[in-house]
Structures are given as C-alpha cells and as structure tokens.
PDB file of N, CA and C in Angstrom:
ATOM      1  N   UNK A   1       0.823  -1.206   0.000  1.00  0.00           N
ATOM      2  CA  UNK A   1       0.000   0.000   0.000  1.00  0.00           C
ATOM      3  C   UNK A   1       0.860   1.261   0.000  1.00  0.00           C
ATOM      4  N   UNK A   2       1.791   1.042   0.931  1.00  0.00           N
ATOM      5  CA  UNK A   2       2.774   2.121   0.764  1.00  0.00           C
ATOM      6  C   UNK A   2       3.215   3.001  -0.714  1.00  0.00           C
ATOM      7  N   UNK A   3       3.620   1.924  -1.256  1.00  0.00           N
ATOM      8  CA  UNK A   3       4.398   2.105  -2.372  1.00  0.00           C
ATOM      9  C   UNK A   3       3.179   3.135  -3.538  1.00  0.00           C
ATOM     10  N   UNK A   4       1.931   2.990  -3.176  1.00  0.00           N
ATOM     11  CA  UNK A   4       0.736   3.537  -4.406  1.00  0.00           C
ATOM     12  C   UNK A   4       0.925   5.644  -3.795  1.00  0.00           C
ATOM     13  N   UNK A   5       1.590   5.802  -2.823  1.00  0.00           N
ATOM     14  CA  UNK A   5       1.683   7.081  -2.187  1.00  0.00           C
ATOM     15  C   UNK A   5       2.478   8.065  -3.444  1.00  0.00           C
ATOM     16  N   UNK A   6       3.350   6.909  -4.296  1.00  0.00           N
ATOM     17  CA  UNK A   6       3.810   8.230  -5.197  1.00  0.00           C
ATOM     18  C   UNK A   6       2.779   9.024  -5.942  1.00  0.00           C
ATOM     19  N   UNK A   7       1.953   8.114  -6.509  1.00  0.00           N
ATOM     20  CA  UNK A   7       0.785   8.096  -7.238  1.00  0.00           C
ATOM     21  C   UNK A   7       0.013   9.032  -6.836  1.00  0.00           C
ATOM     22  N   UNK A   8      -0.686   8.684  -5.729  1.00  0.00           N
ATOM     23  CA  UNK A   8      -1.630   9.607  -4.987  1.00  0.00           C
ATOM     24  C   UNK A   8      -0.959  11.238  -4.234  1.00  0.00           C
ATOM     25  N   UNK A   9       0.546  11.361  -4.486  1.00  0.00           N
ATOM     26  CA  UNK A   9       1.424  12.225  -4.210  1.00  0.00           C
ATOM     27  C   UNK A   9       1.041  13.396  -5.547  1.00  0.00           C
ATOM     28  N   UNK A  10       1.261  12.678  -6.760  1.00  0.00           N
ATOM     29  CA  UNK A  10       0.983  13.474  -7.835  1.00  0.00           C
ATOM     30  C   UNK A  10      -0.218  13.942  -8.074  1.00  0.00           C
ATOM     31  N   UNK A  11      -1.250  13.068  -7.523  1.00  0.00           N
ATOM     32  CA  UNK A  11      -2.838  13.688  -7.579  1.00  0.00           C
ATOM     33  C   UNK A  11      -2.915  14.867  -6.995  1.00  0.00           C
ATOM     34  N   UNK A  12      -2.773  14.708  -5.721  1.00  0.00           N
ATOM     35  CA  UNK A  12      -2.556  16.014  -4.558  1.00  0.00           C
ATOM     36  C   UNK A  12      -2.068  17.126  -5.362  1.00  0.00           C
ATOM     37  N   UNK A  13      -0.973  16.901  -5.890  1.00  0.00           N
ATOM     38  CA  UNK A  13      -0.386  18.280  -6.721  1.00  0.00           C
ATOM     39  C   UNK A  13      -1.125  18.448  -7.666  1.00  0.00           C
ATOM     40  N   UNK A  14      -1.794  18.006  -8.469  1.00  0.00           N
ATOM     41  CA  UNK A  14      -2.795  18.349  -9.535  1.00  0.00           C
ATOM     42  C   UNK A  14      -3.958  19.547  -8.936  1.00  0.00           C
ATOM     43  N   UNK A  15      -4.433  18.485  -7.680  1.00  0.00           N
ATOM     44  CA  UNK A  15      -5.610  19.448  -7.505  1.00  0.00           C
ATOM     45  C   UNK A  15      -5.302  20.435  -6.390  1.00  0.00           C
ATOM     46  N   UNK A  16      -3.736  20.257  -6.115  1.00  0.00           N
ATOM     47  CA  UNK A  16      -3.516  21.907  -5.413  1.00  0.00           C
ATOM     48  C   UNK A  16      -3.090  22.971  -6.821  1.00  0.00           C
ATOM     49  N   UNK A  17      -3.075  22.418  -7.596  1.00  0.00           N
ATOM     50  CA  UNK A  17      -2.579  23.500  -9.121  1.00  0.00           C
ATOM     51  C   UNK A  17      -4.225  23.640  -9.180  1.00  0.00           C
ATOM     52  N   UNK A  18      -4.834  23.019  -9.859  1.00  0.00           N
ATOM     53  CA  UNK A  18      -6.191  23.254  -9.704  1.00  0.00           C
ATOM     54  C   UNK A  18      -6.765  24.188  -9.025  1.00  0.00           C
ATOM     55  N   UNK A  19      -6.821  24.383  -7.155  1.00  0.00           N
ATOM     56  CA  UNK A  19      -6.743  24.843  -6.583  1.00  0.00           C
ATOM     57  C   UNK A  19      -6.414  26.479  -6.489  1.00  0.00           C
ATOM     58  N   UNK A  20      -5.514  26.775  -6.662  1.00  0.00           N
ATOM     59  CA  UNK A  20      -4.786  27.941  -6.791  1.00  0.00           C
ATOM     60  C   UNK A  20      -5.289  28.311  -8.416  1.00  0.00           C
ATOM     61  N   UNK A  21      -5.433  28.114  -9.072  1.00  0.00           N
ATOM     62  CA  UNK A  21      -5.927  28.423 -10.610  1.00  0.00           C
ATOM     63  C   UNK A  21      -7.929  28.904 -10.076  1.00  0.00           C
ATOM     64  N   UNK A  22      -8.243  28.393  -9.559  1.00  0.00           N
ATOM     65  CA  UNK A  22     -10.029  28.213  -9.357  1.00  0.00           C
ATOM     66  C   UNK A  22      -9.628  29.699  -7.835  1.00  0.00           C
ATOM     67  N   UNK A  23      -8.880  29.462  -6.638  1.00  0.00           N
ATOM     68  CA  UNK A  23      -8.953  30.847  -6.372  1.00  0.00           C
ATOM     69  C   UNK A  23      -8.569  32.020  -7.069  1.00  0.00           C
ATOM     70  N   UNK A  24      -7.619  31.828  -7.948  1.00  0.00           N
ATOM     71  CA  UNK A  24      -7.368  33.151  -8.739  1.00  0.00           C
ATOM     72  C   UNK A  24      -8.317  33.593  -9.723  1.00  0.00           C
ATOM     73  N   UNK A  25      -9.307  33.371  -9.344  1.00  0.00           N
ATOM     74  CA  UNK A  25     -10.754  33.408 -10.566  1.00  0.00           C
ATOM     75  C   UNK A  25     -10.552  32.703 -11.578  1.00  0.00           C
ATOM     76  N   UNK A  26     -10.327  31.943 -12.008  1.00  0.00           N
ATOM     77  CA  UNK A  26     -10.225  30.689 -13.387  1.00  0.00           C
ATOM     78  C   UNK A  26     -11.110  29.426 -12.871  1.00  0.00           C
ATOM     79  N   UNK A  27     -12.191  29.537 -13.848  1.00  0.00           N
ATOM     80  CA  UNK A  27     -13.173  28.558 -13.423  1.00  0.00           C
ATOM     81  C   UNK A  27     -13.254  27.273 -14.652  1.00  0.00           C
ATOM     82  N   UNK A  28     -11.885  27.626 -15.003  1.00  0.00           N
ATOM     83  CA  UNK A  28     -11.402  26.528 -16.081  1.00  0.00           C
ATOM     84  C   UNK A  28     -10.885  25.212 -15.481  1.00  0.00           C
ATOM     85  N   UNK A  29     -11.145  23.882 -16.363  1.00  0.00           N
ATOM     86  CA  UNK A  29     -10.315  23.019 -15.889  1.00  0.00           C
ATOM     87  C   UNK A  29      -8.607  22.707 -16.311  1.00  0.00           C
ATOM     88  N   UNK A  30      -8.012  22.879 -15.690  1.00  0.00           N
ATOM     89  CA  UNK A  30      -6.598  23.122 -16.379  1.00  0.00           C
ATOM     90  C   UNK A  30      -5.990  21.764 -16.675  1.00  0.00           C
ATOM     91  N   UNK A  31      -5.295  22.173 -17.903  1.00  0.00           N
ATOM     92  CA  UNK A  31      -4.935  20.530 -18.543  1.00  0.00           C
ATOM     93  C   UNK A  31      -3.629  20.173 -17.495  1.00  0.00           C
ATOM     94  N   UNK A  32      -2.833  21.061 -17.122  1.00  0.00           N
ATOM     95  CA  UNK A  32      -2.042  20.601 -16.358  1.00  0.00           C
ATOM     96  C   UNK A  32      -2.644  19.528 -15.386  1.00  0.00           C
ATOM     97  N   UNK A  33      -3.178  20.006 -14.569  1.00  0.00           N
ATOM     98  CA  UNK A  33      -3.757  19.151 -13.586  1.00  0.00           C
ATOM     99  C   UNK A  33      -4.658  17.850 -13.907  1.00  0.00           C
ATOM    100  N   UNK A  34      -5.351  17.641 -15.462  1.00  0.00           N
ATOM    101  CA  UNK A  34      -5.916  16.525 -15.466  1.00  0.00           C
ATOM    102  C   UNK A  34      -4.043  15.515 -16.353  1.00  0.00           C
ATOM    103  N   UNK A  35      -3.573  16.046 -16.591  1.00  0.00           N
ATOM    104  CA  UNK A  35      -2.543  15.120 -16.927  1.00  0.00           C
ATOM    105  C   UNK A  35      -2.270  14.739 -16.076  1.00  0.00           C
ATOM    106  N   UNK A  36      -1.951  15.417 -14.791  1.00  0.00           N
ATOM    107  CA  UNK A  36      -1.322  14.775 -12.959  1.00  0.00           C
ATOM    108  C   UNK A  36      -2.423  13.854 -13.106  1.00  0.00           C
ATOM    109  N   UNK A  37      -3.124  14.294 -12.843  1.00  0.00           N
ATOM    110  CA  UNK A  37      -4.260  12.913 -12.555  1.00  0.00           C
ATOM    111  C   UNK A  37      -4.513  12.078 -12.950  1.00  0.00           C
ATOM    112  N   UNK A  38      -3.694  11.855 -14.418  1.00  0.00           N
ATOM    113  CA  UNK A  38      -3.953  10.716 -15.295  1.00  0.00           C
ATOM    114  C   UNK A  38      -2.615  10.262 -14.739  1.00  0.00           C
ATOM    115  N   UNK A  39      -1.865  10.566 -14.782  1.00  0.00           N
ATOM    116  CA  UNK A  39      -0.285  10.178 -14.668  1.00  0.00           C
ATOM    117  C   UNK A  39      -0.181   9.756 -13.041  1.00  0.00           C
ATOM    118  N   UNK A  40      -0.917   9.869 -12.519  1.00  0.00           N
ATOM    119  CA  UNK A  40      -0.716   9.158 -10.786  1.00  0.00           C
ATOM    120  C   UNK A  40      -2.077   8.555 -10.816  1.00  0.00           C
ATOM    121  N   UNK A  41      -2.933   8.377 -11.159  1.00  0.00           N
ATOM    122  CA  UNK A  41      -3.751   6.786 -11.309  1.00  0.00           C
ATOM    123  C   UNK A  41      -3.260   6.135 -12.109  1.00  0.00           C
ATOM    124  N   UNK A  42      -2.576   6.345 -13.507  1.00  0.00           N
ATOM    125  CA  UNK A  42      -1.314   5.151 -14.299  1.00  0.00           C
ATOM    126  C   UNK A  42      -0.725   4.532 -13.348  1.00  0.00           C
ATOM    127  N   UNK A  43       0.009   5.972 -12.426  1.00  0.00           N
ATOM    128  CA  UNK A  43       0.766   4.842 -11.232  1.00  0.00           C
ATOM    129  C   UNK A  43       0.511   3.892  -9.833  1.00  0.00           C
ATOM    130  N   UNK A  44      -0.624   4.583  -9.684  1.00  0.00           N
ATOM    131  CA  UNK A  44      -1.504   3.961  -8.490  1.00  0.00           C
ATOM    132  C   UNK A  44      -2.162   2.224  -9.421  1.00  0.00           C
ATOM    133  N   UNK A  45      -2.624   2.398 -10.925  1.00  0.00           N
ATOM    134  CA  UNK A  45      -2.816   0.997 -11.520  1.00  0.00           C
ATOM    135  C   UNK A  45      -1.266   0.217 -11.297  1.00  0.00           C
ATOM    136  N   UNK A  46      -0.647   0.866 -11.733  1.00  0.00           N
ATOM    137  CA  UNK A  46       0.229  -0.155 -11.926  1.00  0.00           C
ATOM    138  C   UNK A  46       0.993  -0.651 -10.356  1.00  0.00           C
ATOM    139  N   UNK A  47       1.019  -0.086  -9.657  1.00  0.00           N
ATOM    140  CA  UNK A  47       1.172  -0.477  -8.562  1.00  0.00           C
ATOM    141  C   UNK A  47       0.807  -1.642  -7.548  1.00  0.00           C
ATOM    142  N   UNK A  48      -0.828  -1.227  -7.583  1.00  0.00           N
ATOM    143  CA  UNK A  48      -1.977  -2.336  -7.460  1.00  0.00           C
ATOM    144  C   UNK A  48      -1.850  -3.172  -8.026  1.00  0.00           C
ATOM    145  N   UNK A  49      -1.721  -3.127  -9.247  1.00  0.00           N
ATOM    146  CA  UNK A  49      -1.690  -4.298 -10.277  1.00  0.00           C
ATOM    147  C   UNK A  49      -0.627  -5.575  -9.685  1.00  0.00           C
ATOM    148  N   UNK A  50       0.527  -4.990  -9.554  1.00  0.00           N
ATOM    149  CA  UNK A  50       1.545  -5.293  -8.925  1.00  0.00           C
ATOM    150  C   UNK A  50       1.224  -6.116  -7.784  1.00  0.00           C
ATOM    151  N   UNK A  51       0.416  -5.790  -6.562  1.00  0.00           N
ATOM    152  CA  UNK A  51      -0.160  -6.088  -5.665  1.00  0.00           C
ATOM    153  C   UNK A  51      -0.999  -7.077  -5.306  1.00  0.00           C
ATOM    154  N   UNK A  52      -1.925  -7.119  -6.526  1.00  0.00           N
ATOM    155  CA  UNK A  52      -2.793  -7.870  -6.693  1.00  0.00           C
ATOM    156  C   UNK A  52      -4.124  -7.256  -6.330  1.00  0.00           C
ATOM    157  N   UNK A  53      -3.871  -6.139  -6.314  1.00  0.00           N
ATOM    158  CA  UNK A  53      -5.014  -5.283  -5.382  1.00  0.00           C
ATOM    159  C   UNK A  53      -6.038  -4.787  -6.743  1.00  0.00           C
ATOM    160  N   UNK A  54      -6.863  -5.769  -7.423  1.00  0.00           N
ATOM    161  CA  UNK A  54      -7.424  -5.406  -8.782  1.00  0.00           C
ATOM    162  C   UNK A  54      -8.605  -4.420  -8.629  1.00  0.00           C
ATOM    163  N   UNK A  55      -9.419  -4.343  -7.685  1.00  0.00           N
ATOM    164  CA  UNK A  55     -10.750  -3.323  -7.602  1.00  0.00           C
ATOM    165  C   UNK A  55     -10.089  -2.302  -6.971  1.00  0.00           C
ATOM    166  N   UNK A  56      -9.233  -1.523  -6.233  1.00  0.00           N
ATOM    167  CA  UNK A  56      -8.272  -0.582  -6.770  1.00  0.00           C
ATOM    168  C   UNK A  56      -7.796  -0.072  -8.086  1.00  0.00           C
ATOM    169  N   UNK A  57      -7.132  -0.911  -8.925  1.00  0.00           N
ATOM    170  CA  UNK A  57      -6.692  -0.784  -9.888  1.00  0.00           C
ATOM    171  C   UNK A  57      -7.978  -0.265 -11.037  1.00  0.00           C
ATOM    172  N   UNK A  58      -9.172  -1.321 -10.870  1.00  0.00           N
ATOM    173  CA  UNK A  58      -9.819  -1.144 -11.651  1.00  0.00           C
ATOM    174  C   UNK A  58     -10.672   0.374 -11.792  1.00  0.00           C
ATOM    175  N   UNK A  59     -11.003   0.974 -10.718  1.00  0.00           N
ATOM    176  CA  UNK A  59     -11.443   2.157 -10.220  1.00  0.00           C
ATOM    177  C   UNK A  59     -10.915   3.050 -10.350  1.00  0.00           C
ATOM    178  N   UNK A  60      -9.054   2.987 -10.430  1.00  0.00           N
ATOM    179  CA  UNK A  60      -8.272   4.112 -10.797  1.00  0.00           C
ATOM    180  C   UNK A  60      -8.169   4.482 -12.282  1.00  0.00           C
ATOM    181  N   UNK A  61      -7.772   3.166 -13.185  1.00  0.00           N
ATOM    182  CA  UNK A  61      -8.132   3.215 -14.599  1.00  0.00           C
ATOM    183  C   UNK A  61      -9.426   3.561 -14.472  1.00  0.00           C
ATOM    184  N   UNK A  62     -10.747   3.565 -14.377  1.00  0.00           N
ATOM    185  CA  UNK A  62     -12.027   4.569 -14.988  1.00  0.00           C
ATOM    186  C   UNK A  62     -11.553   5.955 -14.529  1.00  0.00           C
ATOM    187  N   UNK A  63     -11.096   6.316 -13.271  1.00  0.00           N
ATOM    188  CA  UNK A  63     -10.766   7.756 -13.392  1.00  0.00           C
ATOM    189  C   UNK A  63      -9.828   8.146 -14.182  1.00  0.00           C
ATOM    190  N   UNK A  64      -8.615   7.305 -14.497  1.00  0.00           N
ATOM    191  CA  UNK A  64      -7.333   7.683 -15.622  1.00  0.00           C
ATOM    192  C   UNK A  64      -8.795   8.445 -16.548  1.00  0.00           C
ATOM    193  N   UNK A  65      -9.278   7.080 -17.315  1.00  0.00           N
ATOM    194  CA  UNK A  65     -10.078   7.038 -18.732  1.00  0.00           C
ATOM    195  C   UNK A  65     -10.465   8.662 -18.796  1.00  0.00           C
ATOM    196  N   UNK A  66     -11.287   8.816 -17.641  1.00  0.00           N
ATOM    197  CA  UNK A  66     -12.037   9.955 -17.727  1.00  0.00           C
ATOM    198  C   UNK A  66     -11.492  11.278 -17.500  1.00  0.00           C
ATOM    199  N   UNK A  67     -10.213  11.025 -16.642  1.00  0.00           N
ATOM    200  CA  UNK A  67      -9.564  12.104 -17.441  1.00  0.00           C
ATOM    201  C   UNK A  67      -8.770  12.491 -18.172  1.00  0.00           C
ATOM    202  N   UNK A  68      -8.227  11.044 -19.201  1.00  0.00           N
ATOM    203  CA  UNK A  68      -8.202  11.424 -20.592  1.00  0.00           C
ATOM    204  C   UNK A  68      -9.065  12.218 -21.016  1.00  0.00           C
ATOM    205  N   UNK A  69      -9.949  11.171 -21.550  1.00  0.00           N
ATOM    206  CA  UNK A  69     -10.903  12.079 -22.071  1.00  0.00           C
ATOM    207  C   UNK A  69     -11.578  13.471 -22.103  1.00  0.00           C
ATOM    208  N   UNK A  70     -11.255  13.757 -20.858  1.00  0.00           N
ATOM    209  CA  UNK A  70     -11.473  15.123 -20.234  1.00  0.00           C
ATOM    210  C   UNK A  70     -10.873  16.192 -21.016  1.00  0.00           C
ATOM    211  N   UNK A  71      -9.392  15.606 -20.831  1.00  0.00           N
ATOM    212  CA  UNK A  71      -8.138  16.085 -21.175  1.00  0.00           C
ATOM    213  C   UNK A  71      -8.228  16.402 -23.330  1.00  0.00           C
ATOM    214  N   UNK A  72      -8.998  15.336 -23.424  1.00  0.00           N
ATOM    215  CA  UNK A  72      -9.359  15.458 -25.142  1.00  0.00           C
ATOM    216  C   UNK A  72      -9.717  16.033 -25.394  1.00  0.00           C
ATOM    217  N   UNK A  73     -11.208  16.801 -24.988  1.00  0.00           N
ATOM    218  CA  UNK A  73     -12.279  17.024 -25.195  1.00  0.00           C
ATOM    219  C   UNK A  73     -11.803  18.544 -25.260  1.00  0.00           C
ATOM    220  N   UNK A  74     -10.810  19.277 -24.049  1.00  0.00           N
ATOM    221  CA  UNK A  74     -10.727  20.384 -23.145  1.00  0.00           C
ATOM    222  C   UNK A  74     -10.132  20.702 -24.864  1.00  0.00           C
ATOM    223  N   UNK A  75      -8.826  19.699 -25.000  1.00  0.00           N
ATOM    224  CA  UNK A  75      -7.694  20.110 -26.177  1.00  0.00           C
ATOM    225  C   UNK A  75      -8.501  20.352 -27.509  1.00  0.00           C
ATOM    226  N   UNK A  76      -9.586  19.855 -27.775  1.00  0.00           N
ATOM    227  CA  UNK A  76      -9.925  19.782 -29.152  1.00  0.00           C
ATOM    228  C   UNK A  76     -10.770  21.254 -29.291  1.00  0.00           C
ATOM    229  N   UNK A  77     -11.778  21.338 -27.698  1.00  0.00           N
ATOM    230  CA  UNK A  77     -12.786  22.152 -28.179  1.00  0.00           C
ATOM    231  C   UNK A  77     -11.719  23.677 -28.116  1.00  0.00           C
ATOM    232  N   UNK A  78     -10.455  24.004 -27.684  1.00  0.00           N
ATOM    233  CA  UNK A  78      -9.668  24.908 -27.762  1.00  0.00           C
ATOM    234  C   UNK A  78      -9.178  25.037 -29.049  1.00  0.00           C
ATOM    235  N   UNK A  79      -9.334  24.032 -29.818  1.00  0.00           N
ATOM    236  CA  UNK A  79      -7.810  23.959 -31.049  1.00  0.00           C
ATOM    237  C   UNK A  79      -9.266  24.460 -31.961  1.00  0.00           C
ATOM    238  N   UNK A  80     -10.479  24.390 -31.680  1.00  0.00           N
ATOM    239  CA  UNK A  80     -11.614  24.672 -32.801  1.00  0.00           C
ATOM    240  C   UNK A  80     -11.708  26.242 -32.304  1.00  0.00           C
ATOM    241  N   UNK A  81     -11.838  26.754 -30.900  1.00  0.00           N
ATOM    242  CA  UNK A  81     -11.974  28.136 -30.678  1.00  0.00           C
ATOM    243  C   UNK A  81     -11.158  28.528 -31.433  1.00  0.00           C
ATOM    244  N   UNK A  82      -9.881  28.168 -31.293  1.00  0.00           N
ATOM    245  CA  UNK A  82      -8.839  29.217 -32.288  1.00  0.00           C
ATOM    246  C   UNK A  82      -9.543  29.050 -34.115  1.00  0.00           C
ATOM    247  N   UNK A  83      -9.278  28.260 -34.228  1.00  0.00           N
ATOM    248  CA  UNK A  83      -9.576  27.716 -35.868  1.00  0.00           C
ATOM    249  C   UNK A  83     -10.657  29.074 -36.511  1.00  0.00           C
ATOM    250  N   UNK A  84     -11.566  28.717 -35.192  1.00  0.00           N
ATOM    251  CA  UNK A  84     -12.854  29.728 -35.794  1.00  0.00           C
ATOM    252  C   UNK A  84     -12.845  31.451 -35.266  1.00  0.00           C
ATOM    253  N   UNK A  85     -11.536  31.579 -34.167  1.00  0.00           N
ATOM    254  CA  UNK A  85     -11.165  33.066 -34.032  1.00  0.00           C
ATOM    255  C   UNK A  85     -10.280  33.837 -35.364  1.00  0.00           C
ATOM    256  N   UNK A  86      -9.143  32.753 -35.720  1.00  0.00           N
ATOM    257  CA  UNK A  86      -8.455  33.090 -37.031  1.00  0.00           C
ATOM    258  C   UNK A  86      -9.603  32.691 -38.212  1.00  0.00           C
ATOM    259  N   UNK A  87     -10.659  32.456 -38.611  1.00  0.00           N
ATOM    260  CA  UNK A  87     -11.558  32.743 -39.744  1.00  0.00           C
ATOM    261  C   UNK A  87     -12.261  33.613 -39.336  1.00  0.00           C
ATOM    262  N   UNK A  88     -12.831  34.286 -38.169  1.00  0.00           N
ATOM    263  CA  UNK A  88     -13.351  35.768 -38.015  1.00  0.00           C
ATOM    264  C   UNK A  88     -12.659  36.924 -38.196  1.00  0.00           C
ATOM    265  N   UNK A  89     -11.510  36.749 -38.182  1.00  0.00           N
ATOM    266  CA  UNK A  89     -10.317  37.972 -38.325  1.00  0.00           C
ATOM    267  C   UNK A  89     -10.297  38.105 -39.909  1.00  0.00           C
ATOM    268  N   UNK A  90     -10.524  36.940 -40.924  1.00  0.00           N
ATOM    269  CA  UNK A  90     -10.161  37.528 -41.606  1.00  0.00           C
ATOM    270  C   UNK A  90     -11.210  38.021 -42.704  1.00  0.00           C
TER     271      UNK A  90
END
C-alpha cells in the first residue's frame, strides 16, 4: 500500500494546481492538472496491479479514462476556438 503514495502524491499536486488556478478566478479546468491525474492513477494501476489489489486498480483506470478524455475534449474544443477566431479575423 505504501508504495501507491507516489501516485496519490501526484494527484494532490494536480488538484492543489487546480486549486490555486479556481482561487485566482479561473473557473477553467486546467490541462495541467488533469494530466497529474492521469499520470498518478497510471501509477496507483500499476502499482496495485503489482499487488494484486485489482478493484483498486480497476477504479483508478475509470478515473485515468475519464480524465483522458477530459483532457481530449478540453484540447480539441480549444484547437476549434482558435480555428474559428483566425476565420473571423479575416
């Protein structure tokens, strides 16, 4: 169990970046912080996995998933704001 603390070390820092972004008035979700969060449930799975500890594991991969996806969704619907700010300019 010990060993899944790096994991859950990097979460913490996600949602203290989070954190500090949401008091400074930004009511955005910041990609920084859903990458931490994907990147320390990767490590909290693989850890478990390791362990044998599978309904852990399995619970951390759906949160990875979702915040991939999160993380997709945030990147794409930005890369279209621009697309359609540079065709109003011109």
């Amino acid at each position: 169990m010990e060993s899944q603390i790096i994991g859950i070390m990097i979460i913490i820092v996600g949602w203290i970046l989070q954190l500090i972004h949401s008091w400074n008035g930004t009511k955005e979700i910041k990609k920084r912080f859903l990458i931490l969060y994907a990147v320390g449930s990767a490590i909290v799975i693989i850890l478990t996995s390791k362990e044998n500890l599978k309904s852990v594991a399995f619970f951390n991969m759906i949160a990875m998933i979702l915040s991939c996806l999160v993380l997709i969704r945030i990147s794409s619907s930005s890369t279209i704001k621009k697309t359609v700010s540079k065709k109003k300019r011109k």
